[in-house]
Protein backbone atom coordinates (compact mmCIF):
# COMPACT_ATOMS: atom_id res chain seq x y z
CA UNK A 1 44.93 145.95 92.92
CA UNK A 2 48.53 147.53 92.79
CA UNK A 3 48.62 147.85 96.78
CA UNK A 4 48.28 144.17 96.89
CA UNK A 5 50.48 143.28 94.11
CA UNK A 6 53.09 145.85 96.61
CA UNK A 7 52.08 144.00 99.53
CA UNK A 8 53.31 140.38 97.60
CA UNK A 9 56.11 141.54 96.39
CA UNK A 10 57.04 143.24 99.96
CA UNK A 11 56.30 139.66 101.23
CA UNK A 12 58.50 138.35 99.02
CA UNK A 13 61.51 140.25 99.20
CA UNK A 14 60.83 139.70 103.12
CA UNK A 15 60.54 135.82 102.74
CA UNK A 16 63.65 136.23 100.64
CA UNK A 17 65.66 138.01 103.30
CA UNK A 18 64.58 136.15 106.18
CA UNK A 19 64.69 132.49 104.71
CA UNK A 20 60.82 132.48 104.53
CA UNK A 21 59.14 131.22 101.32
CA UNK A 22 55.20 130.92 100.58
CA UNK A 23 55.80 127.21 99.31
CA UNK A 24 59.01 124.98 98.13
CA UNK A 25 61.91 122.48 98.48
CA UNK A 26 63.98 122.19 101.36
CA UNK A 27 67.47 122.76 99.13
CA UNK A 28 69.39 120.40 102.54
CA UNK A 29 67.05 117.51 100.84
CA UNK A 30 67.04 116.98 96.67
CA UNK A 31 67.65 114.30 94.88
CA UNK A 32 71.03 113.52 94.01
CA UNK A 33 72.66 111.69 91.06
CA UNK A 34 73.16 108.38 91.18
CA UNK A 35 74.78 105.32 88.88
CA UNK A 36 73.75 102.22 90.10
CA UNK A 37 73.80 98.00 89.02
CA UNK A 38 70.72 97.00 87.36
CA UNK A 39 68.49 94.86 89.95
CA UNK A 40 69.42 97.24 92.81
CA UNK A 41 67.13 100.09 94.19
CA UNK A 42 67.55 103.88 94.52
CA UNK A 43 66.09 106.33 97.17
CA UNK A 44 66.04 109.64 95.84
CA UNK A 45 65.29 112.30 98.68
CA UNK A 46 63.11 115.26 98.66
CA UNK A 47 61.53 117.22 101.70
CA UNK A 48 59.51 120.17 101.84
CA UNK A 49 61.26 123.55 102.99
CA UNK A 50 60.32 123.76 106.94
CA UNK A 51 60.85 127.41 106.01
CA UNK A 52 57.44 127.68 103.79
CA UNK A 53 54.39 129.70 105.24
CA UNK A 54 52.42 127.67 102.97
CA UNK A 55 52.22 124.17 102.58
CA UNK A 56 53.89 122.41 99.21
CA UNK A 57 52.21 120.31 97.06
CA UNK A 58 55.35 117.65 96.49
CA UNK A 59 55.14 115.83 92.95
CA UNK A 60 57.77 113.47 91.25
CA UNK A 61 58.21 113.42 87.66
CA UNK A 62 60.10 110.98 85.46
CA UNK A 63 61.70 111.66 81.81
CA UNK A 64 62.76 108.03 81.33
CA UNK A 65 59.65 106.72 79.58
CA UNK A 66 58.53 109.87 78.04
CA UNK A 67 61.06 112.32 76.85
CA UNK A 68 58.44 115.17 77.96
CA UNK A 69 58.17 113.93 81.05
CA UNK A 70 55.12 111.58 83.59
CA UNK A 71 54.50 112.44 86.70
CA UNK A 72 54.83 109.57 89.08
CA UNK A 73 53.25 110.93 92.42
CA UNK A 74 51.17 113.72 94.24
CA UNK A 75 52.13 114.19 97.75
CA UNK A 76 52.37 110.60 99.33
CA UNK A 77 50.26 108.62 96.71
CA UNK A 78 51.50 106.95 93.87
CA UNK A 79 49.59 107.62 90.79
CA UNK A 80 48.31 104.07 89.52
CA UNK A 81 48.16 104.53 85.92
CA UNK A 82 51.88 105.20 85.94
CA UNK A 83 53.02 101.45 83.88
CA UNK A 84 55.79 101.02 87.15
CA UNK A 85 53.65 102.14 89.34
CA UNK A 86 54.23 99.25 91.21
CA UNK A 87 57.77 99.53 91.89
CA UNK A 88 57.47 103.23 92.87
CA UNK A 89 57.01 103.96 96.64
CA UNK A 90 57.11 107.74 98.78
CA UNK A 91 58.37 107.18 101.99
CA UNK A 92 57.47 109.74 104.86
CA UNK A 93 59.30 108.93 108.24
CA UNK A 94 57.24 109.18 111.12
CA UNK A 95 59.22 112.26 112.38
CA UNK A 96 59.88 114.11 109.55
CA UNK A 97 56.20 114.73 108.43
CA UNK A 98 58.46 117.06 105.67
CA UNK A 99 59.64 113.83 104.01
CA UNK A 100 58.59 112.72 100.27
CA UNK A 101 61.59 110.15 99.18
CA UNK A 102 61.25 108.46 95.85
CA UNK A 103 61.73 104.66 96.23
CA UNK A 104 62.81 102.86 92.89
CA UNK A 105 62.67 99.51 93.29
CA UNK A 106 64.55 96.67 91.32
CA UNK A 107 65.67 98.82 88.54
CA UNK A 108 66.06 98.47 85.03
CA UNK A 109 67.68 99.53 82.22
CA UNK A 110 64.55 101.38 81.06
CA UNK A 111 64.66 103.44 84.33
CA UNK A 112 67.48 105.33 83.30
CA UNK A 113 67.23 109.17 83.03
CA UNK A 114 66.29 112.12 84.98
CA UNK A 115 63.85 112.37 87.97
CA UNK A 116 62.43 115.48 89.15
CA UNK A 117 61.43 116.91 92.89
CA UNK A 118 58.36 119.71 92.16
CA UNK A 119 56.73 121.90 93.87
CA UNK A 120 53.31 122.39 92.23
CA UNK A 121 52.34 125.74 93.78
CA UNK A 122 55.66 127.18 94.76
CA UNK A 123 56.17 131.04 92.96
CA UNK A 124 59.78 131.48 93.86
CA UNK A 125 61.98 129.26 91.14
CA UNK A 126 64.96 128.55 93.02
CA UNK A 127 63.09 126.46 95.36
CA UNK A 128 60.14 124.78 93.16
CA UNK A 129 62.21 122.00 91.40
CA UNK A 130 65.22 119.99 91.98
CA UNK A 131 66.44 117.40 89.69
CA UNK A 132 68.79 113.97 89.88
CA UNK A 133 70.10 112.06 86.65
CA UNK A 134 70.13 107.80 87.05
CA UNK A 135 72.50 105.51 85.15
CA UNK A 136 72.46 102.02 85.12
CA UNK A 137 74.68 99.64 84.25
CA UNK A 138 73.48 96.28 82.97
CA UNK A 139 74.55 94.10 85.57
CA UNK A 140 78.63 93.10 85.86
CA UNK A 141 80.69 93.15 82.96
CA UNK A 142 80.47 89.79 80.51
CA UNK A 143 84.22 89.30 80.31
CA UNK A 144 86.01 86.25 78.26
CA UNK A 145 89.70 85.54 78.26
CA UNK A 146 91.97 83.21 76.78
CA UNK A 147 93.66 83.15 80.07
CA UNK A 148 93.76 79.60 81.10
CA UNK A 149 91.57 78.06 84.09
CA UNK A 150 93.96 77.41 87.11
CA UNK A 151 90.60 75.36 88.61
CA UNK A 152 91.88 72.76 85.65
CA UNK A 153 95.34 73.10 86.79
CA UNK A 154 96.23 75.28 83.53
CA UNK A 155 98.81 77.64 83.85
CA UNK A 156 100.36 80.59 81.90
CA UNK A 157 103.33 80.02 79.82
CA UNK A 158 106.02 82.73 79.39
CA UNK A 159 106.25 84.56 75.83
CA UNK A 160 102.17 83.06 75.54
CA UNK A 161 99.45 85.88 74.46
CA UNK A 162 96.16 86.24 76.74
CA UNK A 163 93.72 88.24 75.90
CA UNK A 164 90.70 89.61 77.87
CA UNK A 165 87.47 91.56 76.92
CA UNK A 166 84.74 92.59 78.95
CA UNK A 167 81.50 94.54 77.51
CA UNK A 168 78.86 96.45 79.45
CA UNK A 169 75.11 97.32 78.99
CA UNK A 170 74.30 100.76 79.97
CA UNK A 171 71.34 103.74 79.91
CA UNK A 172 71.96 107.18 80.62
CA UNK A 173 73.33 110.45 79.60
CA UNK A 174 77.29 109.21 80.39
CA UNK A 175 79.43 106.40 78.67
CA UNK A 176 80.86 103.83 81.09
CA UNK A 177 84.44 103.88 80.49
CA UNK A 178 86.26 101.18 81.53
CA UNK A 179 90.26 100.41 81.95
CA UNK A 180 92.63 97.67 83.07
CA UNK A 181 94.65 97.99 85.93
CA UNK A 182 97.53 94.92 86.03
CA UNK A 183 100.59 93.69 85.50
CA UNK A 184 102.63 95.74 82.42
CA UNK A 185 103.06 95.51 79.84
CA UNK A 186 99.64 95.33 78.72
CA UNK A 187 97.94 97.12 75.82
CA UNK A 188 94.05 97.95 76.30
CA UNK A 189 91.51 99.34 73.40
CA UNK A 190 87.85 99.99 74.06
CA UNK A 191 84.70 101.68 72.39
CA UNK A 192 81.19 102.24 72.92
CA UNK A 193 77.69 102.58 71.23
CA UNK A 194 74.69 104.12 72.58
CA UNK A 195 73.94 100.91 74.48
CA UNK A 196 76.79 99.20 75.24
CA UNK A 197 80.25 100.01 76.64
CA UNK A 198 83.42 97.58 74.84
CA UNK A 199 87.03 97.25 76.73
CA UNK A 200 89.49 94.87 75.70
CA UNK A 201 93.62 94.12 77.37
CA UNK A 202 96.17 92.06 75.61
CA UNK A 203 99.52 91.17 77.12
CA UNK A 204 102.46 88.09 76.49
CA UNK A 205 103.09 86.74 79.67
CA UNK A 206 106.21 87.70 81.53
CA UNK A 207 107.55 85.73 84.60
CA UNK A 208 106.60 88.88 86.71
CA UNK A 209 103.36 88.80 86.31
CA UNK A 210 102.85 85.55 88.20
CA UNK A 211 100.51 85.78 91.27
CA UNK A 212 99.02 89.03 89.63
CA UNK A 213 95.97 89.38 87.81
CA UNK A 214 94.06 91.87 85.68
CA UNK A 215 91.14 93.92 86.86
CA UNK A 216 88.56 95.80 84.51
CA UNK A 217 87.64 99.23 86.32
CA UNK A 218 84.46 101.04 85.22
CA UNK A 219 83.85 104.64 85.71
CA UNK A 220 82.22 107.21 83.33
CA UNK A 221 83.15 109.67 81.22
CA UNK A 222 81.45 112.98 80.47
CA UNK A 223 77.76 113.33 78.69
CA UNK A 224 77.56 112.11 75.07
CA UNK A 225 74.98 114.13 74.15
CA UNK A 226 74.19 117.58 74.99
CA UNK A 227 71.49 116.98 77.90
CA UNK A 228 68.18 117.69 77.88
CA UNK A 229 66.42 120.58 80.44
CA UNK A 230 66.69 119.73 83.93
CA UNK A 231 69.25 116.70 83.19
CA UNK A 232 71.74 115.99 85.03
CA UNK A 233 75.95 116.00 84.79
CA UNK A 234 77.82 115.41 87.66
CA UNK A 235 77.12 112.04 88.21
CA UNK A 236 79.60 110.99 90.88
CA UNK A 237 82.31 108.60 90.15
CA UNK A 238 80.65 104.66 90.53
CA UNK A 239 83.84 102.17 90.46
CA UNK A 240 82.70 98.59 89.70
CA UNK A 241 85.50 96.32 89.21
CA UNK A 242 85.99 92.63 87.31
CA UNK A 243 89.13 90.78 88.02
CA UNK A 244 90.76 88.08 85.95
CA UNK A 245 91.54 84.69 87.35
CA UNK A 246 94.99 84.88 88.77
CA UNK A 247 97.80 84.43 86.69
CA UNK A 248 100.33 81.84 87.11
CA UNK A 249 102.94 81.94 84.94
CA UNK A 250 105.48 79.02 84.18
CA UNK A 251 108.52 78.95 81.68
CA UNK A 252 110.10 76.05 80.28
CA UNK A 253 113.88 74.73 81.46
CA UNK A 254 116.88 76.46 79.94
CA UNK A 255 120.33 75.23 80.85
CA UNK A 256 122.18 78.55 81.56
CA UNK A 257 125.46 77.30 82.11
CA UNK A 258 127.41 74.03 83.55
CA UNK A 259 130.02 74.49 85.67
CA UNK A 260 133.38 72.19 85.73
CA UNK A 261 133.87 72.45 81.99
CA UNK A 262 137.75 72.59 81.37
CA UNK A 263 139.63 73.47 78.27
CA UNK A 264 140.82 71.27 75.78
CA UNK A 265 137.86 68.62 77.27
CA UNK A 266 140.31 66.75 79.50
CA UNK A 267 138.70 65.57 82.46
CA UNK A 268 140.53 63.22 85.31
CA UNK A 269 138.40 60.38 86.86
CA UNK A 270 136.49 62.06 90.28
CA UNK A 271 136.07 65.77 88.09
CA UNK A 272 132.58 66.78 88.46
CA UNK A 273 129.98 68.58 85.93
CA UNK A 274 126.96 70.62 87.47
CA UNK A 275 124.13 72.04 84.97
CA UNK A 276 122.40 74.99 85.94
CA UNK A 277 118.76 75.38 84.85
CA UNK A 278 115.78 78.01 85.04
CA UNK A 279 112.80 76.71 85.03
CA UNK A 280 109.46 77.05 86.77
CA UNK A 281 108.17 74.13 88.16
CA UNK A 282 111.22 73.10 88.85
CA UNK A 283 113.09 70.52 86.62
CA UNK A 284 114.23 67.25 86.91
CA UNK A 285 117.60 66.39 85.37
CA UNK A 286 119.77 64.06 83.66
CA UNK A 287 123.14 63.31 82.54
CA UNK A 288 123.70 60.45 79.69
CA UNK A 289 126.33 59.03 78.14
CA UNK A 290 124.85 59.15 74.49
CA UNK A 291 127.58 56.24 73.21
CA UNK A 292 127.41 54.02 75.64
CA UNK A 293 123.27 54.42 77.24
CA UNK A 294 124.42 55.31 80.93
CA UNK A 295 122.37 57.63 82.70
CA UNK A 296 122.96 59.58 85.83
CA UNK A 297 120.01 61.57 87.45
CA UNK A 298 120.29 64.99 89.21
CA UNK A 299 122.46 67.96 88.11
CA UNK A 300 125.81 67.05 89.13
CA UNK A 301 127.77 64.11 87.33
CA UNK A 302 130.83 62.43 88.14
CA UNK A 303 133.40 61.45 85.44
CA UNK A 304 133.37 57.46 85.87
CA UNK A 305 136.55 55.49 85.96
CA UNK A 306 136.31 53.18 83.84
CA UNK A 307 136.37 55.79 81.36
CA UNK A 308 139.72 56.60 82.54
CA UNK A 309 141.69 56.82 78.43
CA UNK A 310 138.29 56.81 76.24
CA UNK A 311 136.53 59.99 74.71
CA UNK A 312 132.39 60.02 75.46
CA UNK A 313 129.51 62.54 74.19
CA UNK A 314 127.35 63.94 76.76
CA UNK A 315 124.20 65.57 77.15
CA UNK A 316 122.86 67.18 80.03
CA UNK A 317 118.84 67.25 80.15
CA UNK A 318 116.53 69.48 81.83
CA UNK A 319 112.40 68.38 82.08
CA UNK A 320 109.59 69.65 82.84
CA UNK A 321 105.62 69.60 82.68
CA UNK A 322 103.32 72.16 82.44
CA UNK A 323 99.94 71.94 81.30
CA UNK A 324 100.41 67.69 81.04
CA UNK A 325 102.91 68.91 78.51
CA UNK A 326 106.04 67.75 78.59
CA UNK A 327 109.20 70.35 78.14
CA UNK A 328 113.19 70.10 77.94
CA UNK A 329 116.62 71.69 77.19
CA UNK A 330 119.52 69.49 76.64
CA UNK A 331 123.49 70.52 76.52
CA UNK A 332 126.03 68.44 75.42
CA UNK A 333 129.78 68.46 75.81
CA UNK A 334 132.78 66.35 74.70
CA UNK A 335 134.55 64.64 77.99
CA UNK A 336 138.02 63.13 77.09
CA UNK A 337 139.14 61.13 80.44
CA UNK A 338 142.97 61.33 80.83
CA UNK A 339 145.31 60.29 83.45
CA UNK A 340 146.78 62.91 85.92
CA UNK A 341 150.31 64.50 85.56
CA UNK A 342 152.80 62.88 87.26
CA UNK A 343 153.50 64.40 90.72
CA UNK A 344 157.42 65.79 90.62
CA UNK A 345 159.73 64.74 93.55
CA UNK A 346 159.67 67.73 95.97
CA UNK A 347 162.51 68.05 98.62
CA UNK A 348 161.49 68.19 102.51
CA UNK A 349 161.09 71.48 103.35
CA UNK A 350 163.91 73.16 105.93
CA UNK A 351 162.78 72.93 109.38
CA UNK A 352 162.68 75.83 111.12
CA UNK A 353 163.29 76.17 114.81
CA UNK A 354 160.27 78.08 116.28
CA UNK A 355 160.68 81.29 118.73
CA UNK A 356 160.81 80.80 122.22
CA UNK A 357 158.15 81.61 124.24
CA UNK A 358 159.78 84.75 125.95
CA UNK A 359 162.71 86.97 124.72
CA UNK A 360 164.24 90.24 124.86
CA UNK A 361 163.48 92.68 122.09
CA UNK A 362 166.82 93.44 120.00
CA UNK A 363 165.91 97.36 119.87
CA UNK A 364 162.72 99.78 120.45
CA UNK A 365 163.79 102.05 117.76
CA UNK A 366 161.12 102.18 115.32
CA UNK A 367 157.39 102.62 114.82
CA UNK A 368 154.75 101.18 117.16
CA UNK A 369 150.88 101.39 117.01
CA UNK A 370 148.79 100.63 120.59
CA UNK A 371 146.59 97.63 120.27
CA UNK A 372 145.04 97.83 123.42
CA UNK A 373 143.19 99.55 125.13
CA UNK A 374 143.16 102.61 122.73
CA UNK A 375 144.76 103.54 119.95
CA UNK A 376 147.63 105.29 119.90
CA UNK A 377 150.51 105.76 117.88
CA UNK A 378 154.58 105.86 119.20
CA UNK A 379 157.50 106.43 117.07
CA UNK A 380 161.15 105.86 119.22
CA UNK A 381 164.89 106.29 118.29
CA UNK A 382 167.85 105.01 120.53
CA UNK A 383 171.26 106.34 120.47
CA UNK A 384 173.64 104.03 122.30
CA UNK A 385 176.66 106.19 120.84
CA UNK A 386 179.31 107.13 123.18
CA UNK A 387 179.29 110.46 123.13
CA UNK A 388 176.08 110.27 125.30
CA UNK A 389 177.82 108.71 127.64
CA UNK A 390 176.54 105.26 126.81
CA UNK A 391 173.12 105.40 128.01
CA UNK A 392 170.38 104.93 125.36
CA UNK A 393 169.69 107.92 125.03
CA UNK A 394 165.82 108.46 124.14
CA UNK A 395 163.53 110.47 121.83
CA UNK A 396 160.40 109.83 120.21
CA UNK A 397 156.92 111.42 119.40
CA UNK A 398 153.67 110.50 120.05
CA UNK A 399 150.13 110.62 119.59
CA UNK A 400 146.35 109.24 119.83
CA UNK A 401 144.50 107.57 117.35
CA UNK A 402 142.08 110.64 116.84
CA UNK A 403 144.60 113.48 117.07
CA UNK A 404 146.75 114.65 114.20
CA UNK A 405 149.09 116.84 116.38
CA UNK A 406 152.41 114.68 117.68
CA UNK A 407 154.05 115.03 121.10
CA UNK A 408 157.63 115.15 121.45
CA UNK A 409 158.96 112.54 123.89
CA UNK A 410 162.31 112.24 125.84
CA UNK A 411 163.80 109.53 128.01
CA UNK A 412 166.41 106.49 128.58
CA UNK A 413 167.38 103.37 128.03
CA UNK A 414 169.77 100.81 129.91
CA UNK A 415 172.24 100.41 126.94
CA UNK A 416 171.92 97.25 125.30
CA UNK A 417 169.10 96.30 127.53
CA UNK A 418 165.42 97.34 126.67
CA UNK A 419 163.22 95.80 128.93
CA UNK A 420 163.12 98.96 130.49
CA UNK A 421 162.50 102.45 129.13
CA UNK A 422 160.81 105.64 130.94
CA UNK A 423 160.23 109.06 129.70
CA UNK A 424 158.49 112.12 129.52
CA UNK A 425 156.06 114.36 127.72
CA UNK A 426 152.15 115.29 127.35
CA UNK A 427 149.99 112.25 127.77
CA UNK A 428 147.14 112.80 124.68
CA UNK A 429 144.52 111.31 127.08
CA UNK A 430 144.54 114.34 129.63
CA UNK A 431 146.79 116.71 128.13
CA UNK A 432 149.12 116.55 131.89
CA UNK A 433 152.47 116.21 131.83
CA UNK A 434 153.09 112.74 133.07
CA UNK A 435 156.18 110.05 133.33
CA UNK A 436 155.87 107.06 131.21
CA UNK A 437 157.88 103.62 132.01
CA UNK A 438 157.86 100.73 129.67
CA UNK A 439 158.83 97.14 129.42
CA UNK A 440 159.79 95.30 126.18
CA UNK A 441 159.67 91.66 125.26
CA UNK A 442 159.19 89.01 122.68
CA UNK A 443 156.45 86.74 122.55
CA UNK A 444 156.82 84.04 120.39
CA UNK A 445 159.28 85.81 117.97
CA UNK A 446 156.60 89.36 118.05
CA UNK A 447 157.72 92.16 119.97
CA UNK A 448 155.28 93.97 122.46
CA UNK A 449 155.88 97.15 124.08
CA UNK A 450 153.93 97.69 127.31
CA UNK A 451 153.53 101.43 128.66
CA UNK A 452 152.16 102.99 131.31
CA UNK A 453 152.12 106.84 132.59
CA UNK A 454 151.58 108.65 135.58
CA UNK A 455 150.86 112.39 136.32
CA UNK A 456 148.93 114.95 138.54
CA UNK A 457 146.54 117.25 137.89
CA UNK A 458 146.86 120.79 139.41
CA UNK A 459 145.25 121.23 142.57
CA UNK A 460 143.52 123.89 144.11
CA UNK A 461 144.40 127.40 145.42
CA UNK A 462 148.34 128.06 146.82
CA UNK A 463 148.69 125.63 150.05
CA UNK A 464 145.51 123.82 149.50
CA UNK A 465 144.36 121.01 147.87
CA UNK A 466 147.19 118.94 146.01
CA UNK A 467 146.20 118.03 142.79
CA UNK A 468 144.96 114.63 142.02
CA UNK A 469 147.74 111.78 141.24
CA UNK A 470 146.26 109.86 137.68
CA UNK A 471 147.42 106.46 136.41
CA UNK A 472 146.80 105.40 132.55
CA UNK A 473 145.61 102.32 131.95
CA UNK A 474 148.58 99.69 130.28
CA UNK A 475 148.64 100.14 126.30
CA UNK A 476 150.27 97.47 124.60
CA UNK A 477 151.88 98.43 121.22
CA UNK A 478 152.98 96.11 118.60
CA UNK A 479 155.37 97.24 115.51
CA UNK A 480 153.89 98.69 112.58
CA UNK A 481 154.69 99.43 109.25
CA UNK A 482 151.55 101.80 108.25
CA UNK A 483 152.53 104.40 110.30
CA UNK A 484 154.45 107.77 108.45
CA UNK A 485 156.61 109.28 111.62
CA UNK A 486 157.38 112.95 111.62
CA UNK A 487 161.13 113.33 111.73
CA UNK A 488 163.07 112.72 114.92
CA UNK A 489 165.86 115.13 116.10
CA UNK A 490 168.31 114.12 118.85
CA UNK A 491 170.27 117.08 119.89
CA UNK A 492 173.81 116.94 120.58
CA UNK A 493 174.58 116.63 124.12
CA UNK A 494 176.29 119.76 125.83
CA UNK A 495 177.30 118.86 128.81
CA UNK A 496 181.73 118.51 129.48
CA UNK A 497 182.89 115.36 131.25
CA UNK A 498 184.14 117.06 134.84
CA UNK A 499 187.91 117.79 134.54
């Protein structure tokens, strides 16, 4: 007797390391827990473990009706004296002759509870039972609200209080918990019994909620009651949702302001009034004349002339309709129509004779900014004074528009002429020492200063290549007073008239 209770025991440890067993449950197929509607069916799975060297005796067991559990099936029959036997089927696929799947069908909310997967015969624990937990919910939520029915052509006014409440039937070992996803600011409360889950939003309508609505999430929470042996926890997360009708709100007119109104209420005949409203629908308006009757439709109103020396009240009304109810804001304001000030005698203005077309500039000393084709800035004095020999004698700086560095210039001028200047000095577009010429004229009373420059770039090795001869392109300066110039020396001349 003690070498065969070796030998088993050998076996088993052998089964064990090998992923043999005498008998059980294939642990890639057990039932798993479920939360489902009530009127739907479940499938819960269960196969035999292709790894047994005996066969399993598969048996489903259900703890819903009794708490000590009924078994439900042997293998592939259905027991009959089960009281739902007939809504209780074991499906085996053709090809999987391993398969015993637990059909539940049309469910209720007595069916709630935990099912078990046995192996009869199996020794080895770990692979004779497996076990799912089911928890139904009694149908959708039953949800009221005092939200109005937009099929009746109701709507949602502003600052109005809707409420919404939505309760839940339920069996199981978890509560269904359920919250309100919408448009804030809401507030939300909700409780529960042993049967029933309760939820309930309340909000005052805001003109941002419009085209939004309020949905009623259910989910669970964890197990109310310590469970019972074999009962599941972990059900998995089962969303169902419920959403309000959508909510359109509408806000009665308010006149926010009306443009046109003057002090002291003095108005001239032709002086116009405009009212501006918010409101949703939009609002029809109207201006009356509350001593005399008239009324004016539309926003805008005209002060009348033949109220030209009397004093009227008026009232500016806004309308509208929601829910066949009708709405308004009025405004009223005190119009006192007076006649214009007289108009004083003005004397004709001085003619002025225009520019001509084309002149000569009176100077180039000064400060110039390029307005074409890049930008540049130029800053020029002239010295006329005879001690350099009468020539206009030239100096100046320069620069581009991207450079802070300025270039010292030199050059000439015919005296009293300067629609032509040269000189010389580092051109900022290639850095070459080049020869500048430019030609100065008005146009239409506005001086322009046209320059050009020419220069060379070194060539190649000694009695080669000569370098390459470069032209600018013609930048046309205007005067400008936002340039700050760097000061301008002119050195004294040193040469002696010959004797």
């Amino acid at each position: 007797m003690k070498h065969v209770v070796a030998v088993l025991l050998a076996f088993v440890a052998c089964a064990a390391a090998n992923r043999v067993v005498p008998r059980g449950i294939d642990p890639n197929y057990t039932p798993q827990n479920t939360a489902v509607l009530e009127g739907t069916s479940v499938v819960f799975r269960c196969w035999k473990d292709p790894a047994s060297v005996l066969s399993p005796r598969i048996q489903w067991h259900e703890f819903a009706t009794l708490p000590q559990g009924q078994l439900i099936s042997d293998d592939i029959f259905v027991l009959p004296s089960h009281p739902n036997s007939a809504r209780y089927r074991i499906v085996v696929d053709e090809d999987a002759v391993n398969q015993r799947d637990l059909h539940v069908l049309n469910v209720t909310l007595a069916d709630a509870g935990t099912y078990a997967c046995v192996d009869g015969v199996a020794s080895i624990v770990e692979v004779r039972r497996a076990t799912a937990e089911l928890v139904i919910l009694g149908g959708s939520q039953r949800c009221t609200t005092t939200m109005p029915d937009e099929n009746a052509n109701l709507a949602v006014i502003e600052r109005q209080s809707i409420t919404a409440e939505c309760i839940i039937d339920y069996r199981g070992n978890l509560i269904p918990f359920m919250r309100w996803n919408g448009p804030p600011p809401f507030a939300q409360i909700q409780s529960s019994t042993p049967t029933a889950s309760y939820s309930a939003m309340q909000a005052y309508a805001d003109r941002t909620m419009h085209s939004n609505y309020w949905q009623s999430v259910t989910n669970f929470t964890e197990p109310t009651t310590p469970p019972a042996d074999d009962a599941a926890t972990n059900v998995p997360d089962f969303v169902h949702n419920h959403n309000s009708p959508r909510i359109t709100v509408h806000w009665t007119p308010t006149i926010t302001h009306v443009d046109g109104v003057k002090p002291l209420n003095e108005y001239y005949v032709g002086d116009q009034l405009e009212c501006g409203i918010d409101a949703f629908p939009s609002p029809a308006a109207e201006w009356t004349n509350i001593r005399t009757g008239e009324s004016y439709s539309g926003t805008t109103f005209t002060v009348q002339p033949h109220w030209l020396g009397l004093s009227q009240q008026l009232r500016c009304q806004a309308m509208n309709i929601i829910n066949n109810m009708p709405f308004s804001d009025d405004y009223f304001i005190q119009v006192n129509v007076v006649s214009p000030p007289t108009t004083p005698t003005t004397t004709p203005p001085t003619t002025t004779t225009p520019p001509p077309a084309e002149a000569d500039c009176d100077i180039i000393t000064g400060h110039w900014e390029s307005i074409h084709p890049l930008n540049a800035h130029l800053c020029i004095e002239i010295d006329t004074s005879p001690q350099v020999g009468g020539f206009g004698n030239l100096h100046g700086v320069l620069r581009n528009g991207t450079e802070v560095a300025w270039i010292d210039l030199m050059g000439a001028a015919d005296p009293g002429d300067y629609g032509h200047v040269s000189w010389t000095g580092i051109w900022p577009e290639n850095r070459f020492v080049a020869g500048f010429i430019g030609e100065c004229s008005k146009c239409h009373g506005v001086e322009h200063l046209l320059v050009s420059a020419i220069s060379r770039t070194k060539g190649g090795p000694p009695c080669a290549t000569p370098g390459e001869i470069q032209y600018s392109q013609e930048f046309e300066f205007v005067r400008s007073s936002s340039i700050t110039c760097p000061p301008i020396s002119i050195p004294v001349p040193t040469w002696q008239d010959e004797v």
